[in-house]
Structure formats: structure tokens, C-alpha cells
C-alpha atoms as a PDB file:
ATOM      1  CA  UNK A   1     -69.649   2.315 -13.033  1.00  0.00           C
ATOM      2  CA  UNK A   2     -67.589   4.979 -11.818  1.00  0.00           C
ATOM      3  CA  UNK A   3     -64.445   2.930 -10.305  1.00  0.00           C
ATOM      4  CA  UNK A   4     -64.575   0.062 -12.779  1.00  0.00           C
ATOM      5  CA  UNK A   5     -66.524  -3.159 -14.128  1.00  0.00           C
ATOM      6  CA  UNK A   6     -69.882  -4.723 -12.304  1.00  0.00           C
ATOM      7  CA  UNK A   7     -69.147  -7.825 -12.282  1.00  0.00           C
ATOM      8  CA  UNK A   8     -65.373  -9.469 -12.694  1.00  0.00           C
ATOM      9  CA  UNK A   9     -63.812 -10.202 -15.504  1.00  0.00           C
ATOM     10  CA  UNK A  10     -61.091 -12.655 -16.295  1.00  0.00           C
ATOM     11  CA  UNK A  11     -58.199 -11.513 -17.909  1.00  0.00           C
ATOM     12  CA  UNK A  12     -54.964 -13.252 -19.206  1.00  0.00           C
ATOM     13  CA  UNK A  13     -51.538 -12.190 -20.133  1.00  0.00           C
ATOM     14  CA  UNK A  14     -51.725  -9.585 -23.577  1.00  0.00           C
ATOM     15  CA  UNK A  15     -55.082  -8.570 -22.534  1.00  0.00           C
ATOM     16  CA  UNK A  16     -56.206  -5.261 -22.374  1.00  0.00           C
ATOM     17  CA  UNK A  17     -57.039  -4.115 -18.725  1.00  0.00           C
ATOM     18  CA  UNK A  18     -58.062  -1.197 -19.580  1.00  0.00           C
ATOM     19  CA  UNK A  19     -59.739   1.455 -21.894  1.00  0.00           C
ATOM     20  CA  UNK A  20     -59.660   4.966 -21.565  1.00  0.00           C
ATOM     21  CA  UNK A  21     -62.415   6.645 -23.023  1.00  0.00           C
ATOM     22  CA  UNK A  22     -61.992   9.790 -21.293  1.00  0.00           C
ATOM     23  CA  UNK A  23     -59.101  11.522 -19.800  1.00  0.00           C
ATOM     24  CA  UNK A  24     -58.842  14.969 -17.633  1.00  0.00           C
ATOM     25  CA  UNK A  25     -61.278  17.001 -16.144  1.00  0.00           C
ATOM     26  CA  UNK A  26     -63.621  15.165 -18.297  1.00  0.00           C
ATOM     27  CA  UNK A  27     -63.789  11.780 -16.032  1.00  0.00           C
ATOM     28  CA  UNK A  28     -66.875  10.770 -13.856  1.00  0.00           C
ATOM     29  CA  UNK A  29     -64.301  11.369 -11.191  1.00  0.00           C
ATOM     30  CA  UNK A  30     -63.143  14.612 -11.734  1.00  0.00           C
ATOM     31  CA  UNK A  31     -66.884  15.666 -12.345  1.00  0.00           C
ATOM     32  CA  UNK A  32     -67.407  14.020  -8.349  1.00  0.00           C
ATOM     33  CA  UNK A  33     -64.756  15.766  -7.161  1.00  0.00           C
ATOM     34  CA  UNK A  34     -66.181  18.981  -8.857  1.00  0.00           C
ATOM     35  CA  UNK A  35     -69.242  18.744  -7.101  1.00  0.00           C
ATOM     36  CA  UNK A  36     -68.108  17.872  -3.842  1.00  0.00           C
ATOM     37  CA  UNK A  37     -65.832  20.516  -4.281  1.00  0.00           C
ATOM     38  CA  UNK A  38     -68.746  23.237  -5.438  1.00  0.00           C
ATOM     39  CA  UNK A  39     -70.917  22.063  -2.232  1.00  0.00           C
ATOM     40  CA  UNK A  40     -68.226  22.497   0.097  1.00  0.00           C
ATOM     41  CA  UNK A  41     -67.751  26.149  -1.134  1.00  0.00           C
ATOM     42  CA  UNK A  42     -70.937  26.920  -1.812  1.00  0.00           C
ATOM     43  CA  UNK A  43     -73.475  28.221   0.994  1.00  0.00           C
ATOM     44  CA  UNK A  44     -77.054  26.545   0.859  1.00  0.00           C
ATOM     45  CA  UNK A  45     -80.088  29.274   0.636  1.00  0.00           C
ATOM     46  CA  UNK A  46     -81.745  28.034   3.781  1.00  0.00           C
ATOM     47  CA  UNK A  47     -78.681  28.802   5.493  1.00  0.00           C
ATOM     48  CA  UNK A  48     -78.574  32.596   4.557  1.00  0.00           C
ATOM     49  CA  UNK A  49     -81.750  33.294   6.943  1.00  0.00           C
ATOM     50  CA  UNK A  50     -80.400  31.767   9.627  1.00  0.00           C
ATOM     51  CA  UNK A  51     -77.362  33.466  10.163  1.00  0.00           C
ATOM     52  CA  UNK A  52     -78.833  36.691   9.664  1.00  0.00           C
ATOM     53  CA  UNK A  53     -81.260  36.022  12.683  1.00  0.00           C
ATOM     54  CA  UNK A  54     -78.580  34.842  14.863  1.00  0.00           C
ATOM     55  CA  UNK A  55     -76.083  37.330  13.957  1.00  0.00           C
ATOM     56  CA  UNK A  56     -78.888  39.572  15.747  1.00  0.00           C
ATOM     57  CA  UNK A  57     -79.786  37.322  18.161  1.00  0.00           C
ATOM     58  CA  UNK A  58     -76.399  36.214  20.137  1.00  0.00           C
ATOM     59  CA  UNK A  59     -74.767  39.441  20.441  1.00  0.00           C
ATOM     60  CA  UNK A  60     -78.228  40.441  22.020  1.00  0.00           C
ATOM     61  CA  UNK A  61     -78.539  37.665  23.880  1.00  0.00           C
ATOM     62  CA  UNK A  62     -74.712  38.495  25.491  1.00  0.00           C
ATOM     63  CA  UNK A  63     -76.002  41.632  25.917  1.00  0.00           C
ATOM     64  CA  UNK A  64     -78.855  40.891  28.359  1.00  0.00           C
ATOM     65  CA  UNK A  65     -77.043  38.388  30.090  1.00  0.00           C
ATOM     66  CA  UNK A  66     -73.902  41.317  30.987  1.00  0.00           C
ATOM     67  CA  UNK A  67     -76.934  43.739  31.943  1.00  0.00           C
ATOM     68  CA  UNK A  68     -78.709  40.989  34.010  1.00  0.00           C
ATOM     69  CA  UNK A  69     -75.183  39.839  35.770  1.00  0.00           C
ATOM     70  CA  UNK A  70     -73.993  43.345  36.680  1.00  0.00           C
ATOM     71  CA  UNK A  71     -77.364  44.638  37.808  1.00  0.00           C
ATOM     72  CA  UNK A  72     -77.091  42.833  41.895  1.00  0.00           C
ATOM     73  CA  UNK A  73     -73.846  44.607  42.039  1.00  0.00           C
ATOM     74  CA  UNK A  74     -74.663  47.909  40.787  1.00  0.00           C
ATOM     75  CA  UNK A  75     -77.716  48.340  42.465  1.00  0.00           C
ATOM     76  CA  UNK A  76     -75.617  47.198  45.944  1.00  0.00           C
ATOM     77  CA  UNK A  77     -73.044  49.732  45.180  1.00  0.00           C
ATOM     78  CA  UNK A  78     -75.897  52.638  44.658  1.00  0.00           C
ATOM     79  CA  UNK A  79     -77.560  51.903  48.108  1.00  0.00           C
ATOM     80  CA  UNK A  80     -73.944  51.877  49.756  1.00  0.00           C
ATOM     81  CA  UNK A  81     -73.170  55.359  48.052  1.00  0.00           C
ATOM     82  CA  UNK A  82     -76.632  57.167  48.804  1.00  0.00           C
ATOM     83  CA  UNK A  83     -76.752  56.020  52.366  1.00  0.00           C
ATOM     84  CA  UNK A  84     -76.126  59.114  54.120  1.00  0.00           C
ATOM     85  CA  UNK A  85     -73.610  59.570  56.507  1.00  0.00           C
ATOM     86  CA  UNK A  86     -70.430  57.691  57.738  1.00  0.00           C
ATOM     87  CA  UNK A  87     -69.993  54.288  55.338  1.00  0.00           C
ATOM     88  CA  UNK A  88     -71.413  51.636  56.928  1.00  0.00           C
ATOM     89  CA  UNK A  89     -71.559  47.558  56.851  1.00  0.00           C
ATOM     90  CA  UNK A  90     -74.770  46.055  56.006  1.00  0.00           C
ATOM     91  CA  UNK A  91     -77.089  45.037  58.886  1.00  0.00           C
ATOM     92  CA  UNK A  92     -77.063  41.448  57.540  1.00  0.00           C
ATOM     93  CA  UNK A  93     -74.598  39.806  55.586  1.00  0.00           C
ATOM     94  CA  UNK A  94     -77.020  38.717  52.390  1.00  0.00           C
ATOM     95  CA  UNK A  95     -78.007  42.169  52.179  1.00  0.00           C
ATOM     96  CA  UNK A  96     -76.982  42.197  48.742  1.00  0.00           C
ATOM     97  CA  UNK A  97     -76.796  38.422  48.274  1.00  0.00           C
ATOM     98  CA  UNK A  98     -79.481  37.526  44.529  1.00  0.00           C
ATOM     99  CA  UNK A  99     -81.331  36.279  47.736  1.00  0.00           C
ATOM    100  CA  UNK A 100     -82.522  40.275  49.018  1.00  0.00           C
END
């Protein structure tokens, strides 16, 4: 067992609680901790894959959703700079409303 005996034991005054066998980096413990500590730092293969498709795929992702935000208002401002003539207000107000 790693923290001590299966089943209890009875002990008395003048007897021995415990023997070390091991001491150090040697321990059952200090191996856990070793391995917990290795998996922590350690990055798992099926995780390499992944962030190499989304470190493609969010920034394009951003990308479309900037173009497809700013594309009512652009396109508004382009019709209200190639009218011809003296500016103008639009002939309805949801003229460029996402509804035209």
C-alpha cells in the first residue's frame, strides 16, 4: 500500500510503528508525485492536431465574422457616396436596415 498497512494493526508502547525501507525520491510517493507532475507538463499527442487546426480555424473564423459585420455598412456608405448630386436622406428609413 502506498499510505500504509491494509488492514490495522495493534500496537503497544516500545513497538515499532514504523519501517522505512525507502527514503527520498525513491518512495511510491515521490514516484506519484513524479508522474502527476510529468502529465501536468507534458502535452498529450492527440492534442498537437488539434491546436494546429484551430489555430487556423478561429482567427479565420474572426475574420469572416468582421467581413460579414462591416459589409451592411459599407455597402450603405457606397450607395450614399455614388448617388449623384446634392446628399440626400434615404426614401425610407430601413433603407439600409439587414432588412433591404
Amino acid at each position: 500500500m502506498l499510505t500504509g498497512e491494509s488492514v490495522p494493526v495493534q500496537v503497544g508502547p516500545g513497538d515499532a510503528m514504523v519501517q522505512a525501507t525507502r527514503i527520498g525520491a525513491s518512495t511510491q510517493l515521490a514516484q506519484v508525485a513524479r508522474l502527476v507532475e510529468d502529465a501536468q507538463n507534458g502535452e498529450a499527442q492527440v492534442q498537437r492536431p488539434g491546436d494546429k487546426v484551430f489555430g487556423t480555424f478561429v482567427p479565420v473564423v474572426i475574420l469572416l465574422s468582421l467581413v460579414s459585420v462591416l459589409q451592411r455598412p459599407i455597402k450603405c456608405l457606397r450607395r450614399f457616396r455614388l448617388s449623384s448630386g446634392p446628399p440626400r436622406l434615404p426614401s425610407h428609413p430601413t433603407t439600409c436596415s439587414a432588412h433591404s
